[in-house]
C-alpha atoms as a PDB file:
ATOM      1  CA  UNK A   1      -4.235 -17.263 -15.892  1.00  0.00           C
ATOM      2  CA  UNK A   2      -1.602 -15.702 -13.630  1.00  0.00           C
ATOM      3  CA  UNK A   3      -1.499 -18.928 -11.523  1.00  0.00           C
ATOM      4  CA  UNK A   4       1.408 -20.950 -13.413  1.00  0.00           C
ATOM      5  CA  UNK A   5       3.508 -18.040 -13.219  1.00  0.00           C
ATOM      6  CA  UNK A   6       3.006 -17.031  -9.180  1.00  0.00           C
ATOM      7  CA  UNK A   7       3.451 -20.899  -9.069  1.00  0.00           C
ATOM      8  CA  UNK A   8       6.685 -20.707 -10.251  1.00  0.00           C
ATOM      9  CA  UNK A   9       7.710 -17.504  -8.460  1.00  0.00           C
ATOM     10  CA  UNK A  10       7.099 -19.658  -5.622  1.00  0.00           C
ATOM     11  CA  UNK A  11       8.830 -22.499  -6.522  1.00  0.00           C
ATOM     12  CA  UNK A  12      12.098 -20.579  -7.113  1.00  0.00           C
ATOM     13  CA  UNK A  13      11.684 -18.503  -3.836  1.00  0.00           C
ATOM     14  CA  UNK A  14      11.522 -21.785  -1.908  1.00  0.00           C
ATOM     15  CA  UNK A  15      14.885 -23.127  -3.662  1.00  0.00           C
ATOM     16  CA  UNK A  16      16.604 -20.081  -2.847  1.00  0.00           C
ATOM     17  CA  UNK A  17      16.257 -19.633   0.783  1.00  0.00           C
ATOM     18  CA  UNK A  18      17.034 -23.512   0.913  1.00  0.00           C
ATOM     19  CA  UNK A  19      20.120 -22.834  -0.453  1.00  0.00           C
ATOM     20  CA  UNK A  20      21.026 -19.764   2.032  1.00  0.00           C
ATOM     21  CA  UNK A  21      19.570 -21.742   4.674  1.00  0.00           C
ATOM     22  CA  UNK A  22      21.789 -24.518   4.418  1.00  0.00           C
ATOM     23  CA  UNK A  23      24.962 -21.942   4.785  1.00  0.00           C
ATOM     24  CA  UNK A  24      23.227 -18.989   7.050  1.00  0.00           C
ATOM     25  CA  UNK A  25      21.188 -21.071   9.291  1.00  0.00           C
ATOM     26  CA  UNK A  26      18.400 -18.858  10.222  1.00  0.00           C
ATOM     27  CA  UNK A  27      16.394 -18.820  13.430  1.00  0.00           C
ATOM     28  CA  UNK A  28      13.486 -17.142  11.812  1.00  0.00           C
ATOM     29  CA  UNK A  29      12.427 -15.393   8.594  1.00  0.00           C
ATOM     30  CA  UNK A  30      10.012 -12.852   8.515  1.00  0.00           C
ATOM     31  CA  UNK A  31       8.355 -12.096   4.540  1.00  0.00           C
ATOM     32  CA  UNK A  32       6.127  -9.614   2.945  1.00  0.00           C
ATOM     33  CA  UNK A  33       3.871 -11.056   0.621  1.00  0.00           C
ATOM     34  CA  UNK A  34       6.935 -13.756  -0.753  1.00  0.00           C
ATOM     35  CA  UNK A  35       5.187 -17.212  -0.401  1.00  0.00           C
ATOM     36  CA  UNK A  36       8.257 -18.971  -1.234  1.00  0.00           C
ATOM     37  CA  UNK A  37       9.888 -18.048   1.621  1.00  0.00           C
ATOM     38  CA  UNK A  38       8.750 -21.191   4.085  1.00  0.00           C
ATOM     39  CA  UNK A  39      10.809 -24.435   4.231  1.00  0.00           C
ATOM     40  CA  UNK A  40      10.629 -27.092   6.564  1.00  0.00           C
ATOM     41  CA  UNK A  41      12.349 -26.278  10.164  1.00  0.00           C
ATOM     42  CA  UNK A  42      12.717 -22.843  10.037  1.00  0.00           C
ATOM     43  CA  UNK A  43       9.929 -20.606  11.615  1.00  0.00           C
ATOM     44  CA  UNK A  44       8.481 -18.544   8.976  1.00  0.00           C
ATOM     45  CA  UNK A  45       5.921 -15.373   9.455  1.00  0.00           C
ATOM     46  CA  UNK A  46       4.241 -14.206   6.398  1.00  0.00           C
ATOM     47  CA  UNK A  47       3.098 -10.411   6.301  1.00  0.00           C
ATOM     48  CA  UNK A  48      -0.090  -9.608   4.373  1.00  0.00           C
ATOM     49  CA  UNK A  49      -2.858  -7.020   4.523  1.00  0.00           C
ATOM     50  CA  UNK A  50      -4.969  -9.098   1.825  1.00  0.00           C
ATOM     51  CA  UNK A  51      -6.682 -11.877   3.278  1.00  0.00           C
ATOM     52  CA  UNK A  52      -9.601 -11.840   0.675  1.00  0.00           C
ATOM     53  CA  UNK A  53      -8.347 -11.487  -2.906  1.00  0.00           C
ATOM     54  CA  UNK A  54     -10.560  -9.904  -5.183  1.00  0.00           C
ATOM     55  CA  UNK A  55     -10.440 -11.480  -8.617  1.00  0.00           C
ATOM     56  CA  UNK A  56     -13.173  -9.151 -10.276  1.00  0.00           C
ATOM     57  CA  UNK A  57     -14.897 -12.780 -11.802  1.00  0.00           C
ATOM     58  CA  UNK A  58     -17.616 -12.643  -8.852  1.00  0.00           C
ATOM     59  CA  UNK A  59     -18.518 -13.428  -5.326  1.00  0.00           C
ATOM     60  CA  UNK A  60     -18.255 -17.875  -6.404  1.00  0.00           C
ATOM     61  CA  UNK A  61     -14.256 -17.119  -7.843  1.00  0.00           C
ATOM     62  CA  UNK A  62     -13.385 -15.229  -4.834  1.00  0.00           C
ATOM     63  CA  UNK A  63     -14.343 -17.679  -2.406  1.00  0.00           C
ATOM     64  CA  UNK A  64     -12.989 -20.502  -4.397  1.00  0.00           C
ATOM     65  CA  UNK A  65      -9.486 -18.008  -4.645  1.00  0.00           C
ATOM     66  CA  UNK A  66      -9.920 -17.474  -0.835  1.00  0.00           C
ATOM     67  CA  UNK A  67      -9.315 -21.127   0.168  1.00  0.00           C
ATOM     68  CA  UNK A  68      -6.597 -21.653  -2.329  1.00  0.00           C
ATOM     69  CA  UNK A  69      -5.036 -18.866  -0.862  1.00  0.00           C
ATOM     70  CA  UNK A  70      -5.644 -19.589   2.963  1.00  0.00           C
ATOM     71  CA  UNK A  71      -3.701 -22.795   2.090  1.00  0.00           C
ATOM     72  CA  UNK A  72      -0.719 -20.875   1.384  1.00  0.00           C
ATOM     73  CA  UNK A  73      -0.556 -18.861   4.139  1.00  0.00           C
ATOM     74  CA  UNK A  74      -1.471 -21.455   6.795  1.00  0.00           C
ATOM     75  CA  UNK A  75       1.680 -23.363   5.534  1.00  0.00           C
ATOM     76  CA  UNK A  76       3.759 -20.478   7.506  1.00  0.00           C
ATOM     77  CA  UNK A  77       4.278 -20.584  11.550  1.00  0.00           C
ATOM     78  CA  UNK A  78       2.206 -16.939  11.552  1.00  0.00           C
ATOM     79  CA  UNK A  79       0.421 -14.683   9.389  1.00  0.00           C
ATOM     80  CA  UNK A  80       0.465 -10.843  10.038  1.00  0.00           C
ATOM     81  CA  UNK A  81      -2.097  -8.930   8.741  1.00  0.00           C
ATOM     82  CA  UNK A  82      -0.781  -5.265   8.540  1.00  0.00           C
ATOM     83  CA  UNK A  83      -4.191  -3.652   9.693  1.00  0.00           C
ATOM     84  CA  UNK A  84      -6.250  -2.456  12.602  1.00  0.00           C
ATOM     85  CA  UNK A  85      -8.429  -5.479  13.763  1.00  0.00           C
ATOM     86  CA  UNK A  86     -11.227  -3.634  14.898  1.00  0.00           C
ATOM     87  CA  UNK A  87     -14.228  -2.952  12.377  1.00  0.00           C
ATOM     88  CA  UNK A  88     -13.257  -2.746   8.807  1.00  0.00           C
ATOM     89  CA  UNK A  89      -9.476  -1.130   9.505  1.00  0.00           C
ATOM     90  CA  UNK A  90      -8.000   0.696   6.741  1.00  0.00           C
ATOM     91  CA  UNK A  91      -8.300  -2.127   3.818  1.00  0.00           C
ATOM     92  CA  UNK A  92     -11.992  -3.216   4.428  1.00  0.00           C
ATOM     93  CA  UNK A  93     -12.874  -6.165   3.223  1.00  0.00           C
ATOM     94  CA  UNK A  94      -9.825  -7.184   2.113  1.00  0.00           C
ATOM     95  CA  UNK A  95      -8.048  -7.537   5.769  1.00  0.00           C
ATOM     96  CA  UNK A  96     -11.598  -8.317   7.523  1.00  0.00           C
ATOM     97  CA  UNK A  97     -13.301 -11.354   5.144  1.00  0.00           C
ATOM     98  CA  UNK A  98     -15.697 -13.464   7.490  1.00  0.00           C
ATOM     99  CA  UNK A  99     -13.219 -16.158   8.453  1.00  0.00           C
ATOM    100  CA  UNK A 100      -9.785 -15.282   9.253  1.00  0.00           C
ATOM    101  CA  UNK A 101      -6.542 -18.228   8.572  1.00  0.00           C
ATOM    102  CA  UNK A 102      -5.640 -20.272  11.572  1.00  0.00           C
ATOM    103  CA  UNK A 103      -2.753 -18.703  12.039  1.00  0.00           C
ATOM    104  CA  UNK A 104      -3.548 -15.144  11.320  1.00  0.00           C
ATOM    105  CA  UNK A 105      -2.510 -12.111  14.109  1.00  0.00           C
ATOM    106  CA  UNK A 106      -3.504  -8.349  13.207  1.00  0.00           C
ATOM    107  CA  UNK A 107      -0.615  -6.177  13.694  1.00  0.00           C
ATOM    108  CA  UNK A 108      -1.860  -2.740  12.781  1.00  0.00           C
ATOM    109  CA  UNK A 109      -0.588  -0.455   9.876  1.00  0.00           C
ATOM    110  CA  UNK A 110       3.038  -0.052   9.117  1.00  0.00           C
ATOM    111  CA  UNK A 111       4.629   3.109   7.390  1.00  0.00           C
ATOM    112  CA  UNK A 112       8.018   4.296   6.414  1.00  0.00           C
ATOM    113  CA  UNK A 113       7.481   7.613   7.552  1.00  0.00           C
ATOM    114  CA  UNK A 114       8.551   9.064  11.227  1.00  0.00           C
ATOM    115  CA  UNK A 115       5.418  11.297  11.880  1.00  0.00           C
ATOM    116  CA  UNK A 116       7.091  12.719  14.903  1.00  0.00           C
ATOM    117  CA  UNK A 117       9.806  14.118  12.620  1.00  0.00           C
ATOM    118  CA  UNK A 118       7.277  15.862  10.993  1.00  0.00           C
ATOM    119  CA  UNK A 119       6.367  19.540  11.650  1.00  0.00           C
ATOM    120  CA  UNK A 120       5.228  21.611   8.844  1.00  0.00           C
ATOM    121  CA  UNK A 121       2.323  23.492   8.377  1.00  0.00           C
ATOM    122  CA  UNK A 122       0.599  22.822   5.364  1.00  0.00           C
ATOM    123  CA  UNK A 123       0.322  25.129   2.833  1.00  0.00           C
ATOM    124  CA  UNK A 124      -2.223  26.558   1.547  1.00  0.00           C
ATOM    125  CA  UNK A 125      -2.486  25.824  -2.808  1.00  0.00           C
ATOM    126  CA  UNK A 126       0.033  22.908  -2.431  1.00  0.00           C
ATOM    127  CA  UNK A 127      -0.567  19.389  -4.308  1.00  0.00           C
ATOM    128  CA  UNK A 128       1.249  16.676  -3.873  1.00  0.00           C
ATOM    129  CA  UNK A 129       1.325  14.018  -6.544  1.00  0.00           C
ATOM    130  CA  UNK A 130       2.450  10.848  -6.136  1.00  0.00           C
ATOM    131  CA  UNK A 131       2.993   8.362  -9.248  1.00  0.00           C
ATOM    132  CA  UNK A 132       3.444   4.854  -9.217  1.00  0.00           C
ATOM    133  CA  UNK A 133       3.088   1.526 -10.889  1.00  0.00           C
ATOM    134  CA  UNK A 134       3.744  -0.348 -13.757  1.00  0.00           C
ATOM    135  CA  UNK A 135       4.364   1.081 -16.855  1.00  0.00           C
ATOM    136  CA  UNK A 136       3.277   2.193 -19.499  1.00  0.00           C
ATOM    137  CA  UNK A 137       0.002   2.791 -16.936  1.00  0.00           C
ATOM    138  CA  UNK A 138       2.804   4.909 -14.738  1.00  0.00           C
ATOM    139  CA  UNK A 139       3.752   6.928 -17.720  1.00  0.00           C
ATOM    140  CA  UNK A 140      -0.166   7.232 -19.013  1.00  0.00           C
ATOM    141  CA  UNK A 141      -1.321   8.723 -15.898  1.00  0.00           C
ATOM    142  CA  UNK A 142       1.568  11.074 -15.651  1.00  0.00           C
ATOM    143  CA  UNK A 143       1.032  12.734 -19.182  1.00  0.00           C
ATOM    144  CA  UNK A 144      -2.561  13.239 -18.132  1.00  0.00           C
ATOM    145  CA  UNK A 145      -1.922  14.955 -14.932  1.00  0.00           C
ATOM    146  CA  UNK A 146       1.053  17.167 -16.585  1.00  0.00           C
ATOM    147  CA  UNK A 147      -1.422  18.250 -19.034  1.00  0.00           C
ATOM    148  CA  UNK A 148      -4.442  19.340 -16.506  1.00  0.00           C
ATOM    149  CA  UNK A 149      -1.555  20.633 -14.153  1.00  0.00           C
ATOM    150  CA  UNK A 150      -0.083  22.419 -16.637  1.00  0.00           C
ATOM    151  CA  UNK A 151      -3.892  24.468 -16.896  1.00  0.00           C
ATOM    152  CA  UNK A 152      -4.463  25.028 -13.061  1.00  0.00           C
ATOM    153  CA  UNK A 153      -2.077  27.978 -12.049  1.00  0.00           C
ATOM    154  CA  UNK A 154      -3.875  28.789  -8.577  1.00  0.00           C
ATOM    155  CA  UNK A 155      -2.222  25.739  -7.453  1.00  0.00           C
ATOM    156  CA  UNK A 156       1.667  24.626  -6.824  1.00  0.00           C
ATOM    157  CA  UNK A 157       1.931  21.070  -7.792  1.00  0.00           C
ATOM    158  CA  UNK A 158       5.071  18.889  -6.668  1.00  0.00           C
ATOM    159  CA  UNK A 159       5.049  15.847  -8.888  1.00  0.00           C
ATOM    160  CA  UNK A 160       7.029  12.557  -7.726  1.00  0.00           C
ATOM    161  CA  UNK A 161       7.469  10.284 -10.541  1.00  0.00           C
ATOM    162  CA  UNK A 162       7.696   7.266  -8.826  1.00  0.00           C
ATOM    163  CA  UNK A 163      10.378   6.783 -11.607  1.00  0.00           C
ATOM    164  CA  UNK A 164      14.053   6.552 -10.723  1.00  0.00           C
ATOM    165  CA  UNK A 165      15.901   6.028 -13.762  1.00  0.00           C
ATOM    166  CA  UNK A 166      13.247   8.561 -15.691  1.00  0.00           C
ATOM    167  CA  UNK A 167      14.470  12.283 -16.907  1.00  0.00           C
ATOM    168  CA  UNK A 168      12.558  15.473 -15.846  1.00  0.00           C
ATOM    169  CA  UNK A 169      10.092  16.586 -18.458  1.00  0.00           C
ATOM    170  CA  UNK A 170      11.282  19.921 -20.177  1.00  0.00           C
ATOM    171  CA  UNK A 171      10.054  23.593 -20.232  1.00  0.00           C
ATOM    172  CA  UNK A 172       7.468  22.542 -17.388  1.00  0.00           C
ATOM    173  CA  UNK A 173       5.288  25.362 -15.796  1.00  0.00           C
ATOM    174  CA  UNK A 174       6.434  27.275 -13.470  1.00  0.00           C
ATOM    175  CA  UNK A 175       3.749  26.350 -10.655  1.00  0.00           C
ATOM    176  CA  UNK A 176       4.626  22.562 -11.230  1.00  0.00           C
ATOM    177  CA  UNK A 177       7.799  20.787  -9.889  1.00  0.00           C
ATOM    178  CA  UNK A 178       8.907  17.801 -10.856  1.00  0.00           C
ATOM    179  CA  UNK A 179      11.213  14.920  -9.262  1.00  0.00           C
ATOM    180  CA  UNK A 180      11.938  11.369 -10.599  1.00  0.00           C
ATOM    181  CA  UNK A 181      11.615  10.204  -7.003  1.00  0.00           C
ATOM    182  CA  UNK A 182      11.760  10.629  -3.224  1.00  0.00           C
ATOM    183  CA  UNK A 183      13.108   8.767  -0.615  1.00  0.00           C
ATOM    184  CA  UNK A 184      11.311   7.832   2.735  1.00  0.00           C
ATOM    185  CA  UNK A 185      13.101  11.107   4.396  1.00  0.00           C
ATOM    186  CA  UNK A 186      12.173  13.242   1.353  1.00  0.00           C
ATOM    187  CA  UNK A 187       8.830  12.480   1.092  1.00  0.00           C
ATOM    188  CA  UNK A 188       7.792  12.939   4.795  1.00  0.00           C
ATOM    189  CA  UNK A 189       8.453  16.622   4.326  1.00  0.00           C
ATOM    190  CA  UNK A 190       6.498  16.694   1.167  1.00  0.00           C
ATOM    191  CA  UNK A 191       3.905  14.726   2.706  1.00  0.00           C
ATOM    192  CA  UNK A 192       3.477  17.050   5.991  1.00  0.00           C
ATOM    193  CA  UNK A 193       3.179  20.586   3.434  1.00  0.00           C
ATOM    194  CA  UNK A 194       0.987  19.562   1.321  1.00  0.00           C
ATOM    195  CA  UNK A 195      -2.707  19.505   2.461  1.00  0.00           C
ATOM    196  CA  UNK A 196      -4.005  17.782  -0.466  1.00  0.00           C
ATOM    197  CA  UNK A 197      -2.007  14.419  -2.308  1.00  0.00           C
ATOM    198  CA  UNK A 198      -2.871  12.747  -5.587  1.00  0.00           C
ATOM    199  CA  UNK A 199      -1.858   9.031  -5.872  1.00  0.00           C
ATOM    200  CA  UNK A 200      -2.851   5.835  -6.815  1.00  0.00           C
ATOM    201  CA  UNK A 201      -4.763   3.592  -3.806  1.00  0.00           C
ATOM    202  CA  UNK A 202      -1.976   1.145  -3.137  1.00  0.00           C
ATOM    203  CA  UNK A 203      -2.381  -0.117   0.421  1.00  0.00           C
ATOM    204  CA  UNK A 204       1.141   1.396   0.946  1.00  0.00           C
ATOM    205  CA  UNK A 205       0.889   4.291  -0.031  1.00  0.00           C
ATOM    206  CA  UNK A 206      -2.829   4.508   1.752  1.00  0.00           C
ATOM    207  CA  UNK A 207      -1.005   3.731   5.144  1.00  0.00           C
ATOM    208  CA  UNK A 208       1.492   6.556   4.691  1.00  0.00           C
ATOM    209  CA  UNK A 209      -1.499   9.004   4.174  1.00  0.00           C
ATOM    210  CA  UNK A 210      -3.401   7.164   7.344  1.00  0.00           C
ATOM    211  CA  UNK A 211      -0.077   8.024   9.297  1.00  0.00           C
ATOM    212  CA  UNK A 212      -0.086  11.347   8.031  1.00  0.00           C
ATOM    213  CA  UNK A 213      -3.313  12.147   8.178  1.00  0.00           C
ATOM    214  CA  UNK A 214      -3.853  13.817   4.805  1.00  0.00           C
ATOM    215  CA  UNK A 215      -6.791  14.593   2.441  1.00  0.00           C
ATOM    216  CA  UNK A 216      -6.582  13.023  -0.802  1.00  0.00           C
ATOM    217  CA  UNK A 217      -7.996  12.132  -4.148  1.00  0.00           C
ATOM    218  CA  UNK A 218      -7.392   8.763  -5.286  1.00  0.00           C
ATOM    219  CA  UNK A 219      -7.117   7.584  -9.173  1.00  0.00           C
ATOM    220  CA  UNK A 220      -7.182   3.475  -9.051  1.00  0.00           C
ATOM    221  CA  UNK A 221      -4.436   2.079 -11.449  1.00  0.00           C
ATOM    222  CA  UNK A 222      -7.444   0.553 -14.123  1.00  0.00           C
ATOM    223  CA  UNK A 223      -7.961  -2.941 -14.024  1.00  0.00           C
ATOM    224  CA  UNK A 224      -6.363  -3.691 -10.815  1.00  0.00           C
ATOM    225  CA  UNK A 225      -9.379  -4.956  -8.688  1.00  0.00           C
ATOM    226  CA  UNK A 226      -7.279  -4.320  -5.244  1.00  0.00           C
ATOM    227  CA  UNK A 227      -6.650  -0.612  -5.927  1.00  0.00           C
ATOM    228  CA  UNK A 228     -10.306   0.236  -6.888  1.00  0.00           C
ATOM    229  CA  UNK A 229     -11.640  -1.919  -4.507  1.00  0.00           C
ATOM    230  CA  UNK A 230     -10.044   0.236  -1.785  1.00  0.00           C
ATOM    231  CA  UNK A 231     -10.745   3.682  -3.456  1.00  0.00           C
ATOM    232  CA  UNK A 232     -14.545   2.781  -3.737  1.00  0.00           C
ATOM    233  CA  UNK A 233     -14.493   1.786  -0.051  1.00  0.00           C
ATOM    234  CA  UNK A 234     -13.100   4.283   1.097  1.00  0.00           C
ATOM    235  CA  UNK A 235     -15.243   6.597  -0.455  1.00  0.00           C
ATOM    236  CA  UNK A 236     -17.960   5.087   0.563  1.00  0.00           C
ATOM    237  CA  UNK A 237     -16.888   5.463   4.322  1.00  0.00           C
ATOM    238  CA  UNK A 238     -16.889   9.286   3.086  1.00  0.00           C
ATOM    239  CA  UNK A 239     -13.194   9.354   3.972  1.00  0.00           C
ATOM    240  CA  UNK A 240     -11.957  10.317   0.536  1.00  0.00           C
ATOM    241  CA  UNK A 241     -13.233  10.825  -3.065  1.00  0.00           C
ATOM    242  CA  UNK A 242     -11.849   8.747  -5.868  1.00  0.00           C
ATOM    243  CA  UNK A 243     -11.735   9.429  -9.838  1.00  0.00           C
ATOM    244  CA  UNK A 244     -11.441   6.608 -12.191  1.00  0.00           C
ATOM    245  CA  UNK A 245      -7.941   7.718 -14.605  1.00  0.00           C
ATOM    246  CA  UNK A 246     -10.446   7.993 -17.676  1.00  0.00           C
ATOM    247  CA  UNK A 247     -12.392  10.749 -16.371  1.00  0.00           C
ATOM    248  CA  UNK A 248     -10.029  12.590 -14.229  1.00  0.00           C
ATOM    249  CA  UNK A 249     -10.606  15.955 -13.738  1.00  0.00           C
ATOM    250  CA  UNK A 250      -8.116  17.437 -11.368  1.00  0.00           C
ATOM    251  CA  UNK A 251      -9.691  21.014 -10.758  1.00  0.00           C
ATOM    252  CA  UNK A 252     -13.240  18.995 -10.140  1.00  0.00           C
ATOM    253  CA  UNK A 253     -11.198  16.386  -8.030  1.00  0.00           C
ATOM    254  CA  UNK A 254      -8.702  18.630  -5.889  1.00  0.00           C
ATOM    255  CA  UNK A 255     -11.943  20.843  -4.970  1.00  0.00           C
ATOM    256  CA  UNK A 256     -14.030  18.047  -4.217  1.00  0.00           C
ATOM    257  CA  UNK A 257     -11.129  16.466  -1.952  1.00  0.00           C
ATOM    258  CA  UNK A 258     -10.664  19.888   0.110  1.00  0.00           C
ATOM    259  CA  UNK A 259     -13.867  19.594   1.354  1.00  0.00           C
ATOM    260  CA  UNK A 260     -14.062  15.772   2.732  1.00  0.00           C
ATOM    261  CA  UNK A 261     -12.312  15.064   6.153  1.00  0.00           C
ATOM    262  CA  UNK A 262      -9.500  12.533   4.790  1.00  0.00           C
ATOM    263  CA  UNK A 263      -7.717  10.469   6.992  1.00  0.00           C
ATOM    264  CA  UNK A 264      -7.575  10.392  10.448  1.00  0.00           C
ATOM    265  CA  UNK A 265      -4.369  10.877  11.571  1.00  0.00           C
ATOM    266  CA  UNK A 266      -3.387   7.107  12.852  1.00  0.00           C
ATOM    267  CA  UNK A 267      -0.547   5.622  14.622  1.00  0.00           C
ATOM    268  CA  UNK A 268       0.938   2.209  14.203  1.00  0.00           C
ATOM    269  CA  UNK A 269      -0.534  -0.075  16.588  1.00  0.00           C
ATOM    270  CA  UNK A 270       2.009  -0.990  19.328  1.00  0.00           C
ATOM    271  CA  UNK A 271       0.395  -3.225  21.245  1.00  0.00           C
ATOM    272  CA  UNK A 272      -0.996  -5.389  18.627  1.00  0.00           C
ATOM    273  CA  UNK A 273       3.074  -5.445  17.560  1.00  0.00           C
ATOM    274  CA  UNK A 274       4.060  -5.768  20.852  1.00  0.00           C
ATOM    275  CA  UNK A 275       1.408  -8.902  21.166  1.00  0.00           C
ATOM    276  CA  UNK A 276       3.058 -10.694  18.272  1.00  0.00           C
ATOM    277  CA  UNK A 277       6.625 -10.118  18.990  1.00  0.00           C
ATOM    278  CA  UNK A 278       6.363 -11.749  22.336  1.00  0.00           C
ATOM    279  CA  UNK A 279       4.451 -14.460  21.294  1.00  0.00           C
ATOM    280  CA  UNK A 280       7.254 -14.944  18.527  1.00  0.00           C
ATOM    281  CA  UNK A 281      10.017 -14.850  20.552  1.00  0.00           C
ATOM    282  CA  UNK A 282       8.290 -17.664  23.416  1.00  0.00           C
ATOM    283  CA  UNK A 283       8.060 -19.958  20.029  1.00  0.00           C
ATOM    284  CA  UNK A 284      11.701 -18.765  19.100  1.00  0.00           C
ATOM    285  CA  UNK A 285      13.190 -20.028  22.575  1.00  0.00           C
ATOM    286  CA  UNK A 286      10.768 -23.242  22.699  1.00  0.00           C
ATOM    287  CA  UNK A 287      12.776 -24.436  19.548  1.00  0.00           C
ATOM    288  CA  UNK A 288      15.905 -23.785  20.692  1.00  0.00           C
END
């Protein structure tokens, strides 16, 4: 049902860059996810970690989805798939299905957070929680971890909204602080103090905890087939537990998540990037 309308998303991204093309003349262009962004004579990388799309409709639909979709992304010069190309990497199935595009290179996980920066102990009764999404699912899951928050005093919860143009809830608790958001050098401190986070399972947002190494407990936005495919994989791989947002049950969830191992701290995968970026500039200078 969605197809029409990513059809035209495409569409207009294609019309646009042929109109800056025409007055910027770029050498290369280098997208995340945007597959509008190819036009004829200009070398074009497309950067994905989802090979395999999961539609939820059953093994048959996700094969036929598959091929549609490998069509799109062979149309580009190179495909980067932001994972580790060994084993199952970080996204599982999603980054490792049984064929990979003709043009696909692995490039390792990405984050915007500078580990090195990073030197804080964590602290012992801190929880991070990290909101995000769509509304009104962002807002639903916030009310619900206010209220369990609100009941767990033995902790110190920092709440990030994930909300920029949001207010701060009134007469909150005083064990639970509350921002509308965080940028990339606020949230690395946050990150590196607290030993537990709460989030959604978006692949970004996995990544920064991979980087950071952190324990978590994940709550899958419901009814997006990406995010609980990834929480259910990855607590299968007894990395960490997940809740689905019906049943949550922080003080069941946060003790539960203490006592798996979490992520191994990772780093981003230099020579994989290295790999690609040479190989990307030899086509660069053949075309010139």
């Amino acid at each position: 049902m969605q197809v029409p309308r990513i059809l035209r998303s495409v569409n207009k991204e294609r019309r646009w860059l042929r109109e800056l093309q025409s007055t910027e003349n770029f050498d290369l262009v280098i997208s995340d996810n945007r597959y509008g962004l190819k036009i004829r004579g200009t070398y074009s990388v497309i950067m994905t970690h989802q090979l395999q799309i999961l539609t939820g409709s059953g093994a048959l639909a996700d094969r036929i989805v598959r091929k549609l979709h490998y069509r799109q992304l062979e149309k580009f010069d190179e495909c980067w798939v932001v994972d580790h190309a060994g084993s199952t990497g970080l996204a599982g199935a999603l980054s490792h299905p049984d064929h990979l595009p003709s043009n696909a290179h692995y490039i390792g996980p990405l984050s915007q957070l500078e580990t090195k920066r990073e030197h804080s102990t964590p602290s012992d009764g801190e929880i991070l929680v990290l909101l995000s999404g769509p509304e009104p699912m962002r807002r639903i899951f916030e009310q619900k971890i206010l209220h369990q928050a609100a009941a767990l005093k033995q902790y110190q919860f920092t709440i990030i909204a994930g909300n920029p143009s949001g207010s701060s809830p009134t007469q909150l608790p005083e064990h639970v602080h509350y921002y509308t958001h965080a940028n990339a050098g606020e949230l690395g401190p946050l990150l590196a103090k607290a030993p537990i986070v709460i989030c959604r399972s978006g692949y970004s947002t996995l990544m920064d905890l991979a980087v950071m190494g952190k324990k978590a407990l994940l709550v899958p936005t419901p009814g997006q087939s990406e995010q609980e495919y990834l929480a259910k994989s990855l607590h299968a791989r007894q990395i960490v537990p997940y809740q689905n947002e019906v049943q949550l049950d922080l003080e069941k969830g946060i003790a539960e998540a203490s006592q798996w191992p979490g992520f191994s701290k990772a780093t981003p995968d230099g020579d994989a990037m290295h790999a690609v970026i040479d190989r990307l500039l030899e086509a660069l200078a053949g075309q010139l």
